[in-house]
Protein backbone atom coordinates (compact mmCIF):
# COMPACT_ATOMS: atom_id res chain seq x y z
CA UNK A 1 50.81 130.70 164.28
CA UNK A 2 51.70 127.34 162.71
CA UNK A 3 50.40 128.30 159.62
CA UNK A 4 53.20 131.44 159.67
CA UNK A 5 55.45 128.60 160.48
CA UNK A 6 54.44 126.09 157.64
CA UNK A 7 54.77 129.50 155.20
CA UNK A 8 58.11 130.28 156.30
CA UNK A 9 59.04 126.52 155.43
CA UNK A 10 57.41 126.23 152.67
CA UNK A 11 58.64 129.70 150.90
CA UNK A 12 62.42 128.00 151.77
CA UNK A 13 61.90 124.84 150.37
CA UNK A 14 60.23 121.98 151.94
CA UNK A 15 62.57 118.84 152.34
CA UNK A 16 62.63 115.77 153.82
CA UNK A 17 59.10 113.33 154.15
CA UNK A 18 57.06 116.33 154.17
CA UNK A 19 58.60 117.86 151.15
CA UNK A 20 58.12 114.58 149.46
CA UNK A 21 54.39 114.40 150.59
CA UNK A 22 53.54 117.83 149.47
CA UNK A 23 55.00 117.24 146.16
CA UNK A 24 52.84 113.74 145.36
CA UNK A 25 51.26 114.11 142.14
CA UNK A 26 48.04 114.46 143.12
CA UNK A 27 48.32 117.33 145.64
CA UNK A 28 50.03 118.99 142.89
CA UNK A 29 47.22 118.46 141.11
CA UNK A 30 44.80 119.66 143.89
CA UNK A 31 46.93 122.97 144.07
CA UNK A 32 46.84 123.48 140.44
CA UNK A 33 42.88 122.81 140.34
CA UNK A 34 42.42 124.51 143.86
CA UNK A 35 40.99 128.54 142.20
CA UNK A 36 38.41 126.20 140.02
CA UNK A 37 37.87 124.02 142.74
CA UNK A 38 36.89 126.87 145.19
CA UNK A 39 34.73 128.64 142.18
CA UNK A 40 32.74 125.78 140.96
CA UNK A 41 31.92 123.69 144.35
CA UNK A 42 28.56 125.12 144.87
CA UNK A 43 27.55 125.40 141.21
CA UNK A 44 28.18 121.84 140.80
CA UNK A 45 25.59 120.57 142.51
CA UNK A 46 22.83 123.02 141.15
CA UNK A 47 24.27 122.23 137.89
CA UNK A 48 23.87 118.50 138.17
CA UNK A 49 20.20 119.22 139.12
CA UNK A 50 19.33 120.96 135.94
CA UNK A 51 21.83 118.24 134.15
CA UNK A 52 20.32 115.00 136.02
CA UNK A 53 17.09 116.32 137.51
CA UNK A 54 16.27 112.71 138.74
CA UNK A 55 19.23 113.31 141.11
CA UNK A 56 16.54 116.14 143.02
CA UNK A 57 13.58 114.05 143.54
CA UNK A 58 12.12 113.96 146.46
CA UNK A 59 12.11 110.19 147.41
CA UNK A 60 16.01 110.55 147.02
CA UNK A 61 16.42 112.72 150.15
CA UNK A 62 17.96 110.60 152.67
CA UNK A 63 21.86 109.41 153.86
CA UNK A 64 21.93 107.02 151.15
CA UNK A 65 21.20 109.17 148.57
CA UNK A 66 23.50 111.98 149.24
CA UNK A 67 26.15 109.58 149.38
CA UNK A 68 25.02 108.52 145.37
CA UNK A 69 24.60 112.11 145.15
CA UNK A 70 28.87 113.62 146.54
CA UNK A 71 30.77 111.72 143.62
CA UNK A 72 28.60 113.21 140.83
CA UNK A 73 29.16 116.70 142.67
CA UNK A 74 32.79 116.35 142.88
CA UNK A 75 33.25 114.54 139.72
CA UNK A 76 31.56 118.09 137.86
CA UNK A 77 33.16 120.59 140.01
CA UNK A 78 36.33 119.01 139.38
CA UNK A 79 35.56 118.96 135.64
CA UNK A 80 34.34 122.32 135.83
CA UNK A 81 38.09 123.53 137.41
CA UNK A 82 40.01 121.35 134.82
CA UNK A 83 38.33 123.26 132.13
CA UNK A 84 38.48 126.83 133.74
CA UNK A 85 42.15 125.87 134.29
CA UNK A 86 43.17 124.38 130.40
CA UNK A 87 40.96 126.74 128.58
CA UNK A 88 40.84 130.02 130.84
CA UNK A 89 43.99 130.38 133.31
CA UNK A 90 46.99 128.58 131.25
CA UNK A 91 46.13 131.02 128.33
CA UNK A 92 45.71 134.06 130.66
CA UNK A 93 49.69 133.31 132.39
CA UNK A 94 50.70 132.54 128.63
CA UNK A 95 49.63 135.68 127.10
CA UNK A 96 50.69 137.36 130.74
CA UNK A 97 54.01 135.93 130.28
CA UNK A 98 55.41 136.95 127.12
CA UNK A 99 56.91 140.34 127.13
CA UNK A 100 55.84 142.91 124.14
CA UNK A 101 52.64 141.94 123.60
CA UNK A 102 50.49 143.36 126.07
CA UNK A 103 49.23 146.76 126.35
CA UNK A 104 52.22 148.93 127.06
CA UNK A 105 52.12 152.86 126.15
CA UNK A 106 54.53 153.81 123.45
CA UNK A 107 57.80 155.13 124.71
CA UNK A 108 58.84 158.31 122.91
């Protein structure tokens, strides 16, 4: 229910503090990185082992380690969504967006 609520908000504008929250830089950024973010957050970490293998060892299982272990992870998946975003999605809308040059039937 307050999810409907926050939706019905947000698709008339957000003002006020929580307007200015949600439009802080970095959320924006989040939102813009979220598809990527949601792809690549379990490949990161199975990436980093075959990237940093040392990072897999067995003496490096405990609390301590996983916390050396998060900012690598997050660091690649959210390299991994800034890519997939500059190189894959921006070109996709761009080529999406200009009329004419898709793969419309002739008329006639």
């Amino acid at each position: 229910m307050a999810f409907t609520v926050l939706a019905a908000f947000a698709h008339r504008g957000l003002h006020g503090r929580v307007g200015h929250w949600l439009s802080h830089p970095f959320l924006l950024l989040v939102g813009t990185y979220s598809y990527g973010l949601y792809l690549f957050h379990n490949l990161a970490p199975l990436l980093t082992g075959k990237i940093i293998p040392w990072l897999w060892h067995p003496a490096l299982h405990d609390p301590l380690a996983t916390i050396l272990r998060l900012p690598v992870y997050v660091a690649l998946a959210w390299a991994m969504a800034a890519a997939c975003h500059h190189w894959i999605e921006t070109p996709l809308a761009r080529k999406r967006a200009k009329p004419g040059e898709g793969h419309e039937k002739p008329q006639g």
